[in-house]
Protein backbone atom coordinates (compact mmCIF):
# COMPACT_ATOMS: atom_id res chain seq x y z
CA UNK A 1 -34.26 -3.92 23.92
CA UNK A 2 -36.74 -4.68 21.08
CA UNK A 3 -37.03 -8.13 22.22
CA UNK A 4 -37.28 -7.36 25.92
CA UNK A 5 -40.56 -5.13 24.98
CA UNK A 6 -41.69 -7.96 22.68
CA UNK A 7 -41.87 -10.35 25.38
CA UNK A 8 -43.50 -8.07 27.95
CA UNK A 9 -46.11 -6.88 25.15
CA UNK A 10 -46.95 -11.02 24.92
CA UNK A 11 -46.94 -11.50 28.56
CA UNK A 12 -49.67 -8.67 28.88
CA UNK A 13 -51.69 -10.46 26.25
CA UNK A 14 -50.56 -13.69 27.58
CA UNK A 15 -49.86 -15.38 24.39
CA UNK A 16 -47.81 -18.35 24.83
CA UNK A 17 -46.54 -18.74 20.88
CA UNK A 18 -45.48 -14.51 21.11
CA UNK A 19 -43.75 -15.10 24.69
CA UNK A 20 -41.90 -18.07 23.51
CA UNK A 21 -40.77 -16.27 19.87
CA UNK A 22 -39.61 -13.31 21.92
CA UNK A 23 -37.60 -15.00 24.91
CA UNK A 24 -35.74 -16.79 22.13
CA UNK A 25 -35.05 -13.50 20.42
CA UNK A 26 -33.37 -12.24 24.01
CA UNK A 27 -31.36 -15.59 24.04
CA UNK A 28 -30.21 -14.83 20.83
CA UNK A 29 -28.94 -11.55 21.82
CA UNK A 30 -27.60 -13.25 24.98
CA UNK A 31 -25.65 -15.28 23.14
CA UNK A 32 -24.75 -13.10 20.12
CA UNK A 33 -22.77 -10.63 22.91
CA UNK A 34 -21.34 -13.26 24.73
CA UNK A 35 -23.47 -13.78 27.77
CA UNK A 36 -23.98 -17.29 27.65
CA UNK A 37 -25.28 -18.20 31.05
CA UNK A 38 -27.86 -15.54 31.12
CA UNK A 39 -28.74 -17.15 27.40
CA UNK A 40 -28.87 -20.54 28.60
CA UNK A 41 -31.55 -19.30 31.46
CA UNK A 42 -33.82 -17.46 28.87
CA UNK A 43 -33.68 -20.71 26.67
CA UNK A 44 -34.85 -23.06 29.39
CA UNK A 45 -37.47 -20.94 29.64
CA UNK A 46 -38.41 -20.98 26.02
CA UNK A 47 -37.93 -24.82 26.21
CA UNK A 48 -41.16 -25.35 28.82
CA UNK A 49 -43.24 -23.00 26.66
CA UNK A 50 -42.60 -24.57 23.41
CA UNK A 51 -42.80 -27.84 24.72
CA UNK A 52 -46.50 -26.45 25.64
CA UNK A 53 -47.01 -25.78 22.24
CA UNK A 54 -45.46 -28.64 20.89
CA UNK A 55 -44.19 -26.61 18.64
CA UNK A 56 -40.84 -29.31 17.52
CA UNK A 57 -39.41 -26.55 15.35
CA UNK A 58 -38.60 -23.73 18.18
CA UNK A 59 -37.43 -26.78 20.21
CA UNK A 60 -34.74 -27.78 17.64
CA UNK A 61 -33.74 -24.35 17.46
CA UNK A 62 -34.24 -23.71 21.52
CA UNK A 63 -31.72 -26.80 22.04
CA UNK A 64 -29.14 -26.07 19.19
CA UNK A 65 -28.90 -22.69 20.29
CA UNK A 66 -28.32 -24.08 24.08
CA UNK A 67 -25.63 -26.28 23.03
CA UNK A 68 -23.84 -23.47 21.36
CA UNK A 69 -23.78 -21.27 24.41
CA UNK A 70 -22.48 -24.71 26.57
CA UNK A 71 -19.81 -25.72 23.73
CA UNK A 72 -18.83 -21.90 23.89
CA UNK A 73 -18.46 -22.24 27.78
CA UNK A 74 -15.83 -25.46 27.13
CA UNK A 75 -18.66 -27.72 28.45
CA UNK A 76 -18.51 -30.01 25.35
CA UNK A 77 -20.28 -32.83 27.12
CA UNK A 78 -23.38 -30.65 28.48
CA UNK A 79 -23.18 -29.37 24.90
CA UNK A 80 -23.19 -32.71 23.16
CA UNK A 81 -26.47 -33.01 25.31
CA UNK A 82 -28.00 -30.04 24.21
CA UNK A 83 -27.47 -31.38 20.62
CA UNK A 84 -28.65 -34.43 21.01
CA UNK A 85 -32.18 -33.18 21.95
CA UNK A 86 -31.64 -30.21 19.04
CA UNK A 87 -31.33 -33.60 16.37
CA UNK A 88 -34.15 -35.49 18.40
CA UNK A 89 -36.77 -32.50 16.99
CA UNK A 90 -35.00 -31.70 13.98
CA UNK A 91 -36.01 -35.07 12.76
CA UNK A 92 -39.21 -34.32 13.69
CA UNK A 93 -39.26 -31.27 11.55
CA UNK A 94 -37.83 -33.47 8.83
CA UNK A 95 -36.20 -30.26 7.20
CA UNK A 96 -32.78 -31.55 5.92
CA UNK A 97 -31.36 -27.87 7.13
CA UNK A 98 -32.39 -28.10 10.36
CA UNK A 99 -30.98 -31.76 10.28
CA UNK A 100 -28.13 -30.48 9.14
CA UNK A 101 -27.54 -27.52 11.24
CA UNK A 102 -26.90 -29.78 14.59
CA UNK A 103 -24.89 -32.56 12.70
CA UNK A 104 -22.76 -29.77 11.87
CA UNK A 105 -22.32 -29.02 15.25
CA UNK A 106 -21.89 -32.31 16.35
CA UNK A 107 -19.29 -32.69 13.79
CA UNK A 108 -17.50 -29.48 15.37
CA UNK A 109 -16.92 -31.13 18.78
CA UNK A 110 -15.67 -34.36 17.02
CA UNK A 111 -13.13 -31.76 15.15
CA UNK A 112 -12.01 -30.08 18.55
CA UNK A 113 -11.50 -33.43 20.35
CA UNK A 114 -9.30 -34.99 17.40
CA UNK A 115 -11.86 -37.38 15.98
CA UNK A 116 -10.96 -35.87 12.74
CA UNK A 117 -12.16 -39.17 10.21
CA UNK A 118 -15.62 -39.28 11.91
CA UNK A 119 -16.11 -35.55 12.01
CA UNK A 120 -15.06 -35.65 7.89
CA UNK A 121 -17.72 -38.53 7.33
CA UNK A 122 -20.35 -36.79 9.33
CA UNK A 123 -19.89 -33.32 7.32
CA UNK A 124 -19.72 -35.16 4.04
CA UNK A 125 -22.74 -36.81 4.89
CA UNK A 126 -24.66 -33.51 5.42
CA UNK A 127 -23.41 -32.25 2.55
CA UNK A 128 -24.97 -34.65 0.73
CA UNK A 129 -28.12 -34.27 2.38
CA UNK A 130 -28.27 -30.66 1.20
CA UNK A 131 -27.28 -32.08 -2.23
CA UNK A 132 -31.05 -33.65 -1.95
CA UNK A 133 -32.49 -30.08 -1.28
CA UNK A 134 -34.02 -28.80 -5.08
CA UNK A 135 -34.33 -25.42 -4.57
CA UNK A 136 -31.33 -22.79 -3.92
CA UNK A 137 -32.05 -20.78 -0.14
CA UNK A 138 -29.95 -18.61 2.17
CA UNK A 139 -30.07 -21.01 4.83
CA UNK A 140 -29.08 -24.34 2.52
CA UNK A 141 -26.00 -21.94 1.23
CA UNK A 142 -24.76 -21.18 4.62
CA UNK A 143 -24.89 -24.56 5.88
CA UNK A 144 -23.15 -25.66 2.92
CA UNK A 145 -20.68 -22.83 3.36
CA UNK A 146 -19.78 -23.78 6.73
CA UNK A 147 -19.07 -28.03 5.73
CA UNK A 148 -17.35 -26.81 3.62
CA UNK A 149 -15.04 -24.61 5.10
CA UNK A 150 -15.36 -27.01 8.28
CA UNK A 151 -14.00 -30.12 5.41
CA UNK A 152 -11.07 -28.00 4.54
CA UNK A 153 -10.37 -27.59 8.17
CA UNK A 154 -10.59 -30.90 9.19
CA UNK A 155 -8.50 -32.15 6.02
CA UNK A 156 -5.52 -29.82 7.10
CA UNK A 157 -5.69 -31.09 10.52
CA UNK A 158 -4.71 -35.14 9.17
CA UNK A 159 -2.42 -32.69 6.70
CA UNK A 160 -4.03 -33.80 3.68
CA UNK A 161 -3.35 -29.94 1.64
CA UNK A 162 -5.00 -31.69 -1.27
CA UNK A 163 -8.38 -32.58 -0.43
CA UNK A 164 -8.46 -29.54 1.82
CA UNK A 165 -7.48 -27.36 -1.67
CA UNK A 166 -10.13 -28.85 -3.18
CA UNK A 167 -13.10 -27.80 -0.40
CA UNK A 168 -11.66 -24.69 0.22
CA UNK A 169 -11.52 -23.35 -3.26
CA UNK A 170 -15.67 -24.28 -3.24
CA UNK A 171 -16.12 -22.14 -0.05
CA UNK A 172 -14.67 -19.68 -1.65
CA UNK A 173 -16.77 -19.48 -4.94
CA UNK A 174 -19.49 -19.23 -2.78
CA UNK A 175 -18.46 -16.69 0.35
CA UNK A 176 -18.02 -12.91 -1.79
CA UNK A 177 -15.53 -10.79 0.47
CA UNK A 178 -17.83 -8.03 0.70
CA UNK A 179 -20.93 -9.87 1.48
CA UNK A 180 -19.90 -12.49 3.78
CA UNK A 181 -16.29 -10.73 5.08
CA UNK A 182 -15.81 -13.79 7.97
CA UNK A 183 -16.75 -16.99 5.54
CA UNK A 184 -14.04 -15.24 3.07
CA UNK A 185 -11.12 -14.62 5.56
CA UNK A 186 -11.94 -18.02 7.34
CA UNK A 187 -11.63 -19.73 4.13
CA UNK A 188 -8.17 -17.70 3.49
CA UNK A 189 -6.94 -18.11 6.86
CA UNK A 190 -7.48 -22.36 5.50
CA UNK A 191 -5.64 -21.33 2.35
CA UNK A 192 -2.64 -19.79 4.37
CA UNK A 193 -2.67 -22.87 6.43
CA UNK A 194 -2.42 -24.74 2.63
CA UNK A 195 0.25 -23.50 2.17
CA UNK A 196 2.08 -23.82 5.03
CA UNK A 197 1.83 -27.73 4.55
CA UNK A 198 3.02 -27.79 0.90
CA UNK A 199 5.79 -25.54 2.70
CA UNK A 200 5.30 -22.49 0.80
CA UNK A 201 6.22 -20.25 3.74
CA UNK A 202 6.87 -17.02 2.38
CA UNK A 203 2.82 -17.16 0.79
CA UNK A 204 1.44 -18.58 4.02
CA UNK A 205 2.78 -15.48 5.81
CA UNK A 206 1.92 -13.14 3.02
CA UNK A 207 -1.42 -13.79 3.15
CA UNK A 208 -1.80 -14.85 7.32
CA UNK A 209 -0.53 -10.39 7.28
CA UNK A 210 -3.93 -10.06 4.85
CA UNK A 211 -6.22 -11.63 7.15
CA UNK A 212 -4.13 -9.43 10.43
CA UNK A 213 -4.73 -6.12 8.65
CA UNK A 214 -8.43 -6.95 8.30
CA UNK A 215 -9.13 -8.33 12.03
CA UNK A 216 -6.97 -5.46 13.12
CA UNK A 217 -9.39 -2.89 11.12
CA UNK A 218 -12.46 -4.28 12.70
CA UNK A 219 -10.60 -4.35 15.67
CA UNK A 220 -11.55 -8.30 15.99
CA UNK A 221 -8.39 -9.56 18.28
CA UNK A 222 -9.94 -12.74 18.99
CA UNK A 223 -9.76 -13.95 15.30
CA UNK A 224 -5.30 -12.73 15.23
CA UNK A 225 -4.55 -15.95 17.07
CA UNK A 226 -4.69 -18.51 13.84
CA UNK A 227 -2.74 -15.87 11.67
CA UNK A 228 -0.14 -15.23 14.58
CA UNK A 229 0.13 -18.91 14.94
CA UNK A 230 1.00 -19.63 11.86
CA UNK A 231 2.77 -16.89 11.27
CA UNK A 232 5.38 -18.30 13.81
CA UNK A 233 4.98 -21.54 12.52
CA UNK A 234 5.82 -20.47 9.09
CA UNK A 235 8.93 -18.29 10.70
CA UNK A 236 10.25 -21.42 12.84
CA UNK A 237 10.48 -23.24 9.47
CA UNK A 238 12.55 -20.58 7.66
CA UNK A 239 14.82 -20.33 10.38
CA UNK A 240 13.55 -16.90 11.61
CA UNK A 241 13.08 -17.91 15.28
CA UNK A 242 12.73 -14.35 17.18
CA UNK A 243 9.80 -13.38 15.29
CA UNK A 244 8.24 -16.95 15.95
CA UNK A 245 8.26 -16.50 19.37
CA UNK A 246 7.14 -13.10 19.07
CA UNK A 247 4.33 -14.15 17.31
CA UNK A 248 3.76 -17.09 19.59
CA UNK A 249 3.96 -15.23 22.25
CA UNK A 250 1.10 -13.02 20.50
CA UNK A 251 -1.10 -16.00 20.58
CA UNK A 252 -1.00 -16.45 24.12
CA UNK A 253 -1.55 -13.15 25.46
CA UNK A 254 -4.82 -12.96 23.04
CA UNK A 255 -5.95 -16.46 24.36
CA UNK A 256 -5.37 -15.16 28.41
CA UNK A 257 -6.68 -11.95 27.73
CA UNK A 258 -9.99 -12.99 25.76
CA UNK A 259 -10.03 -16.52 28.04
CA UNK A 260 -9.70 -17.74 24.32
CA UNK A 261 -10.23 -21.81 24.08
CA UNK A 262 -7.55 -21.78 21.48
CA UNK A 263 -7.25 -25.63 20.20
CA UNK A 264 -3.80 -25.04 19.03
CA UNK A 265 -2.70 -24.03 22.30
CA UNK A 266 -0.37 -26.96 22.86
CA UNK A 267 1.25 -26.96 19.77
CA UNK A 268 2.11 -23.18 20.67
CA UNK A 269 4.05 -24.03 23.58
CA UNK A 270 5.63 -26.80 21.63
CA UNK A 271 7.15 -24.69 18.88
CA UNK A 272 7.52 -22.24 21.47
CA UNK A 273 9.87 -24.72 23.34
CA UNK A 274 11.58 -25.48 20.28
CA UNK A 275 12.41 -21.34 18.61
CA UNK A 276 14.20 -20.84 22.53
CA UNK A 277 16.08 -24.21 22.17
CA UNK A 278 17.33 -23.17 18.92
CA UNK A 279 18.63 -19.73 20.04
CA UNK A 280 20.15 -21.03 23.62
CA UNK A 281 17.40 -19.60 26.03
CA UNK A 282 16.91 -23.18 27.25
CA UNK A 283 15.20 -21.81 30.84
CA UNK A 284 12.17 -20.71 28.79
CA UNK A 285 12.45 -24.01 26.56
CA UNK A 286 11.52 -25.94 29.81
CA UNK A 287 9.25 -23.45 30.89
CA UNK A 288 6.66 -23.91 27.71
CA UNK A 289 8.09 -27.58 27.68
CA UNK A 290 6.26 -27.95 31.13
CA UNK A 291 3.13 -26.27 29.68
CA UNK A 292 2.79 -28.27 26.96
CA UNK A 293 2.58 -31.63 29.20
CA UNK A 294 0.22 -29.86 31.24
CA UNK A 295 -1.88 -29.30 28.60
CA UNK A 296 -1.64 -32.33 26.85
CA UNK A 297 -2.35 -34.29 29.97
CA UNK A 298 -5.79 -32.82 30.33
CA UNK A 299 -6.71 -33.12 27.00
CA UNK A 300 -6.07 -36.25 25.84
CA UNK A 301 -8.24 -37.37 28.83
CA UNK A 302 -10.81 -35.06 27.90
CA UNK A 303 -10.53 -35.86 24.55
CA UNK A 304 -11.27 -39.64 24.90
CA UNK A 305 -13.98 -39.33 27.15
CA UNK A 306 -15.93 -37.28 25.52
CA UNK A 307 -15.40 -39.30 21.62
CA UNK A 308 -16.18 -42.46 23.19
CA UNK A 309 -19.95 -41.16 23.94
CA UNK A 310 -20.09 -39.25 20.62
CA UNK A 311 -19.01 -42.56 18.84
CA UNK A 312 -21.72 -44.34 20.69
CA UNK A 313 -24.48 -42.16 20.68
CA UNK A 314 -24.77 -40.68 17.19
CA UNK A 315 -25.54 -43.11 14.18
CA UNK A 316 -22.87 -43.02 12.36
CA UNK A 317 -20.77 -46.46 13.10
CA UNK A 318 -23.69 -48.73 14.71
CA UNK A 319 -22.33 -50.55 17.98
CA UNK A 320 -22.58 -54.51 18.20
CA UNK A 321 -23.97 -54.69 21.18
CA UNK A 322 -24.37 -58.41 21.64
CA UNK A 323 -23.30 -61.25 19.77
CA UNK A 324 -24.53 -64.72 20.80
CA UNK A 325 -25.97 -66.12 24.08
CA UNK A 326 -23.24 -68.66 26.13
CA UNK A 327 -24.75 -72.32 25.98
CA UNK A 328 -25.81 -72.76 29.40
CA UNK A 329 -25.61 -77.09 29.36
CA UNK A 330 -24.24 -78.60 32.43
CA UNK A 331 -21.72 -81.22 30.61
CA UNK A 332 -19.98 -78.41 28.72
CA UNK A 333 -19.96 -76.46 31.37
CA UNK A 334 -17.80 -79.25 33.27
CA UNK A 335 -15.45 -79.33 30.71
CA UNK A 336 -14.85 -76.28 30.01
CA UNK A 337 -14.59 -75.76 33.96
CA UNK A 338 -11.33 -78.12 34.00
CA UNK A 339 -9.90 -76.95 30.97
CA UNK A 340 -9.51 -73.66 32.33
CA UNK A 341 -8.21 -74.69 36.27
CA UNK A 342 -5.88 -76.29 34.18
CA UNK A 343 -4.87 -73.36 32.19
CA UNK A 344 -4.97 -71.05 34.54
CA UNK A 345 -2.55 -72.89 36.92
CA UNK A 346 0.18 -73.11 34.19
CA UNK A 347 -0.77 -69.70 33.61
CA UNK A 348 -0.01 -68.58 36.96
CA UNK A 349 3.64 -70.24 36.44
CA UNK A 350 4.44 -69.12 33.51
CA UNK A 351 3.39 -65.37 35.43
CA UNK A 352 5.79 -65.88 38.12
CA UNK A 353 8.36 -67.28 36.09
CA UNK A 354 8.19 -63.73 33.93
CA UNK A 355 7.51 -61.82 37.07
CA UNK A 356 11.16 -62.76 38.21
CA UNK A 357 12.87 -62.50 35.23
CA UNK A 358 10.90 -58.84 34.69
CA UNK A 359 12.22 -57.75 38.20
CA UNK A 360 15.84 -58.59 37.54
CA UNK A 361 15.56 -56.77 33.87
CA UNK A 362 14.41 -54.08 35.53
CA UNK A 363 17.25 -53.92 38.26
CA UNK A 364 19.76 -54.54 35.55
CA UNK A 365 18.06 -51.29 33.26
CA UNK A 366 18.46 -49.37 36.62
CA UNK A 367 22.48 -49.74 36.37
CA UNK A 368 22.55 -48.90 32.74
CA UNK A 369 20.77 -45.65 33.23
CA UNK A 370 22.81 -44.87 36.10
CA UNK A 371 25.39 -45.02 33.90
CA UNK A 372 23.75 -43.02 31.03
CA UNK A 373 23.58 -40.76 33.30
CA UNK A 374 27.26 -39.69 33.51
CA UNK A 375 27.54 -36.84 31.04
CA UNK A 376 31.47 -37.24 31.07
CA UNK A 377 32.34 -40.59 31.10
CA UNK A 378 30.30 -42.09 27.84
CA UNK A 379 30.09 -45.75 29.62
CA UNK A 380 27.34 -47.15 26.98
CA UNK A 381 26.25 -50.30 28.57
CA UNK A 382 25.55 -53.35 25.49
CA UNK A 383 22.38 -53.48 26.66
CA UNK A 384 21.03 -50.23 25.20
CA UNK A 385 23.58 -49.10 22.36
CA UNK A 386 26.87 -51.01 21.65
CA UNK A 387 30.73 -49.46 22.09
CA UNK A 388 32.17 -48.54 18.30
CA UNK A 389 35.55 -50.74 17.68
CA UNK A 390 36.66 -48.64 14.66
CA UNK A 391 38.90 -46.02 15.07
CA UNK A 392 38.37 -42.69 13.34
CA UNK A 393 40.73 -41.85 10.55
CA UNK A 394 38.94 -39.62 8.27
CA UNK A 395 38.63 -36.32 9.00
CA UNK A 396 35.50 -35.23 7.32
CA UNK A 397 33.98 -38.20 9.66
CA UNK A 398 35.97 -37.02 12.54
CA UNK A 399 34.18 -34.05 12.56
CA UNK A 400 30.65 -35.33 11.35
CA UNK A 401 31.05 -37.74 14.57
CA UNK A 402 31.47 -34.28 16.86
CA UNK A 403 28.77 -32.79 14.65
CA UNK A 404 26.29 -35.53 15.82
CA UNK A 405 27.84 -35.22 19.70
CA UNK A 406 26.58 -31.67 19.62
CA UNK A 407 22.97 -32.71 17.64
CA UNK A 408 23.06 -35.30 20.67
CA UNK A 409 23.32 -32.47 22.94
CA UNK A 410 20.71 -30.11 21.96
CA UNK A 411 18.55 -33.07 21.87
CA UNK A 412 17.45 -32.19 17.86
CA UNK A 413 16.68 -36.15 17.68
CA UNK A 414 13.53 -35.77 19.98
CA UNK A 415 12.09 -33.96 16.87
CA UNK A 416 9.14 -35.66 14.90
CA UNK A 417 10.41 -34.97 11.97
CA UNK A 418 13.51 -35.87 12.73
CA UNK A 419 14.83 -37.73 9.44
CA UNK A 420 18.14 -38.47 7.81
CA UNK A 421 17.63 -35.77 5.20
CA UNK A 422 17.10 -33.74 8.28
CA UNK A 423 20.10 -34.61 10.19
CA UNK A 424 22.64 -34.34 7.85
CA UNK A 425 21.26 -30.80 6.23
CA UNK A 426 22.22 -29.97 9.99
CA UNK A 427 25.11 -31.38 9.76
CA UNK A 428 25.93 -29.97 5.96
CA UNK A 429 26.51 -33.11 4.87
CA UNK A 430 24.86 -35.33 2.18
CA UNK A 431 22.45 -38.25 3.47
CA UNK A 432 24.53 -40.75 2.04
CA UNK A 433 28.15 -40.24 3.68
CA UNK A 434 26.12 -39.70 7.16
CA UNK A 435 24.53 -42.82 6.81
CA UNK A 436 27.87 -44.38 5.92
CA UNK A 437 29.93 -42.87 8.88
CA UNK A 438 26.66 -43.87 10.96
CA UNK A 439 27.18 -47.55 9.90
CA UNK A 440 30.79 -47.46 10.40
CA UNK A 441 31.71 -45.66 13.04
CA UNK A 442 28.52 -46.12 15.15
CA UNK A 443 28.09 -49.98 13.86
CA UNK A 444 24.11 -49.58 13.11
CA UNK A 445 21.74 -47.83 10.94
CA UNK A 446 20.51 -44.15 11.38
CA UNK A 447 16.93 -45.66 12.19
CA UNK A 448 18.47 -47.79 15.03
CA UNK A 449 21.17 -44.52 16.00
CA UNK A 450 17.62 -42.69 16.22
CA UNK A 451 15.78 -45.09 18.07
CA UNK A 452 18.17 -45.66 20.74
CA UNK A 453 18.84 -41.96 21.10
CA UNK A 454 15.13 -41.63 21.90
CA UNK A 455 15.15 -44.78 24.01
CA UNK A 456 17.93 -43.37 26.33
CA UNK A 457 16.19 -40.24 26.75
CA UNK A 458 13.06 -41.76 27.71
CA UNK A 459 14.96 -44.26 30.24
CA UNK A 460 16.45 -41.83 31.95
CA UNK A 461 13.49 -38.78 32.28
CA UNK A 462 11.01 -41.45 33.18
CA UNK A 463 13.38 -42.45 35.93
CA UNK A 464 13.64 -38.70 37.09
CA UNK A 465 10.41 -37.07 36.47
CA UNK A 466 7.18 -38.27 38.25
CA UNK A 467 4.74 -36.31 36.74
CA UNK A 468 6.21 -37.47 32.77
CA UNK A 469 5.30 -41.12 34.32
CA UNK A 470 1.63 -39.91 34.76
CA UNK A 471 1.12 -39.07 31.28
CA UNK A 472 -0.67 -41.42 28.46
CA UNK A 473 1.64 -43.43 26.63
CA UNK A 474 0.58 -41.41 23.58
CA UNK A 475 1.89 -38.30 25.26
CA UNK A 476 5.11 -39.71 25.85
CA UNK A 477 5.75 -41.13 22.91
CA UNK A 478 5.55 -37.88 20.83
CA UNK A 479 7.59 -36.16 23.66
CA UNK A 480 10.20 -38.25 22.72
CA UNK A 481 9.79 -38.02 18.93
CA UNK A 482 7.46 -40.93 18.17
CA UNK A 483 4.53 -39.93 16.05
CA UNK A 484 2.70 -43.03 16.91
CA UNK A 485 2.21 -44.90 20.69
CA UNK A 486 2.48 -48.26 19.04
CA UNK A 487 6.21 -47.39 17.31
CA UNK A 488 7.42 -46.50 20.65
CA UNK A 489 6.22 -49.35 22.53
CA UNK A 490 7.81 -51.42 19.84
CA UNK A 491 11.43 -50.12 20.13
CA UNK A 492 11.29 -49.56 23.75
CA UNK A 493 10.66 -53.18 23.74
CA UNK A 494 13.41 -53.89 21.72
CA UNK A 495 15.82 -52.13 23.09
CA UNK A 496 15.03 -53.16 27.15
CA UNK A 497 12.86 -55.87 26.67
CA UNK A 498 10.26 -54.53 28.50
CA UNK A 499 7.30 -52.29 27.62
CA UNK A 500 7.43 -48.95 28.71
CA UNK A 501 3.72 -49.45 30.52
CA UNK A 502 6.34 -51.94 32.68
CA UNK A 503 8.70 -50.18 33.32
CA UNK A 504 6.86 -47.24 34.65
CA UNK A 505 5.03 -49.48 36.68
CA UNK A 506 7.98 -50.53 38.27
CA UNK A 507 9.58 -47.36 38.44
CA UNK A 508 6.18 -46.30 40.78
CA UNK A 509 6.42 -49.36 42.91
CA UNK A 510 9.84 -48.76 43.55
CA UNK A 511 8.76 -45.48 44.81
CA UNK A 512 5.51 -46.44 46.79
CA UNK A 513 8.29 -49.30 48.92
């Protein structure tokens, strides 16, 4: 209201510097209450003036301020925009906390799109740059407050506890809980999330109830989804899985009924999928198993897209751009002209020749998985795991063999952290007589038991399942329990002699004719 008055008082006297001061004041408000399009309109407004004025101050603020109200409407890219020309005038201003300011925020979107290393060097870099700053000032303190906090953040999210401990503790020191009440619970809510990783998760939930008691007193629902979160993620891991999907579920009626960004959201539906498979409800296992590829679909896309330009376009890693110029002399030129018709005519053989034999390992997979696919029968073709000729005598590896038939079942080995520790504290064994029933019964190693497992799976839901075949490799490796793209490829290879990029292919022309 005072700003609206403000700005009519300056239009009266029709002084620019007043009318541009108090428009920014109203997008301020805007923004602070949430009505970021109306903000966005005020600040394009205060934009032309100050670009009247040249004044390169209210233009770094004008633009920072508009890429916060885009970033807050999920329009990263428009935001990254918005920053760019924020950092264009800050440097003009050459005030380190203005500098700092939109690096920070720049660092943010890295954060939310999973360029974690980058957004660590860029916040580490700022904090430096405060580090040249003499004097102590509320602005420098914030900014610090925030890398800070942001570092301990971004260290939990590579699951380094350590480094994050360290940061954390600082923002701490320097965020009182009476004067600054959101630095201090943010920086808890990190230090509930530290503990969680060094699987202390009786603490983490202790103090994730602390930080629920004081959102819920300042009736701030918004803020309840990281304590809920982890909250179920600490319950999952002790085994209590009806309150983790209760608080779970928690998380995803905040997000729908605040329209809540959440960046955790698909690691919700993931543990959410797991808590029902562990207590039988396996319709509403495939339900949030369904929502998690959906999600994870759109944001890996989203996610490289949008890093590729930040990569490029801020100064942090320099791009080669060009390396030398081709010689353009006619005689070389000849040579290397006939060198490659050569090459590429044995390289068209050598194609075909690998084209055919690709087909017929393809047709050949197709009869194995067919096969696979008979729950009853347990025909396990050479090809992908091999038939056990030792018969069972033993009775304690009698009945760890229809122990693992049953972890086969409920499909436990398309866990991450799916280990031999893991498997036989399932199993209430000891690591070393499952690896040794494993090895004899089985006739291979745990690793290659695991691998296969996973390989099968793959085979046959890739065959079935369209929409799996339209995810990123990425995507369905971890589906199927691979942290990394490249490890899957690998033993995919291994295992069919193809790589899975191939196969899918195949699978889709098959389709398509």
């Amino acid at each position: 209201m005072y700003a609206e008055k403000s700005y009519q008082l300056a239009k009266e006297e029709n002084n620019l510097e007043k009318k541009a001061l108090a428009k920014y004041s109203i997008a301020h408000a805007n923004y602070t209450i949430a009505a970021y399009t109306l903000s966005i309109e005020n600040l394009n407004d205060v934009i032309k003036i100050a670009e009247e004025l040249n004044d390169n101050i209210l233009l770094f603020r004008s633009h920072n301020l508009k890429g916060n109200n885009l970033c807050d409407l999920n329009k990263n890219s428009e935001g990254f925009e918005a920053y760019k020309e924020a950092r264009k005038y800050a440097r003009l201003t050459k005030n380190p906390i203005h500098i700092s300011t939109v690096n920070i925020n720049i660092a943010l979107i890295k954060k939310v799109h999973k360029d974690y290393q980058e957004s660590i060097n860029i916040l580490l870099e700022n904090l430096k740059l405060l580090g040249t700053l003499d004097t102590e000032s509320r602005e420098k303190t914030y900014n610090k407050r925030i890398i800070l906090s942001q570092l301990a953040d971004t260290y939990l999210r590579i699951s380094q506890p350590k480094k994050a401990d360290y940061y954390n503790d600082l923002a701490l020191e320097i965020s009182p809980k009476k004067q600054f009440p959101n630095a201090y619970y943010w920086a808890l809510s990190n230090k509930s999330i530290i503990h969680y990783q060094n699987k202390n998760y009786k603490q983490s939930i202790d103090i994730c109830k602390q930080i629920e008691t004081y959102y819920l007193s300042t009736n701030e629902l918004p803020n309840l989804t990281t304590p809920y979160f982890y909250i179920g993620k600490n319950s999952y891991e002790l085994k209590e899985f009806h309150q983790a999907i209760k608080y779970l579920e928690k998380v995803i009626t905040i997000s729908d009924e605040f329209k809540l960004d959440f960046s955790e959201e698909k690691e919700v539906y993931k543990y959410l999928q797991w808590s029902n498979s562990e207590i039988g409800n396996h319709k509403k296992a495939t339900e949030y198993s369904k929502k998690f590829y959906e999600l994870d679909k759109i944001n890996d896309s989203l996610d490289i897209s949008l890093n590729n330009r930040i990569h490029k376009e801020h100064d942090i890693i320099p791009l080669q751009e060009e390396i030398d110029s081709l010689d353009k002399n006619t005689k070389y030129l000849y040579i290397i002209s006939t060198i490659l018709i050569i090459f590429l005519i044995g390289f068209f053989i050598w194609f075909k020749q690998k084209q055919q034999r690709n087909k017929k390992r393809f047709q050949e997979l197709l009869v194995t998985i067919e096969k696979l696919e008979q729950p009853k029968e347990k025909i396990i073709p050479e090809v992908v795991v091999k038939e056990t000729s030792n018969t069972v005598t033993d009775e304690n590896a009698l009945q760890i063999l229809k122990d693992l038939e049953k972890f086969e079942a409920k499909e436990l080995y398309l866990r991450q952290d799916c280990t031999l520790s893991y498997v036989a504290k399932k199993l209430k064994t000891n690591t070393s007589y499952l690896s040794n029933v494993i090895n004899t019964y089985k006739e291979k190693s745990f690793k290659t038991y695991l691998s296969e497992l996973r390989i099968n799976a793959a085979l046959i839901q890739l065959k079935n399942d369209p929409k799996l075949r339209s995810y990123t490799i990425k995507a369905i490796a971890e589906e199927f329990g691979f942290k990394r793209s490249e490890t899957f490829s690998r033993a995919f290879k291994a295992q069919t002699d193809m790589y899975p990029s191939y196969y899918i292919k195949s699978l889709q022309n098959q389709k398509d004719t």
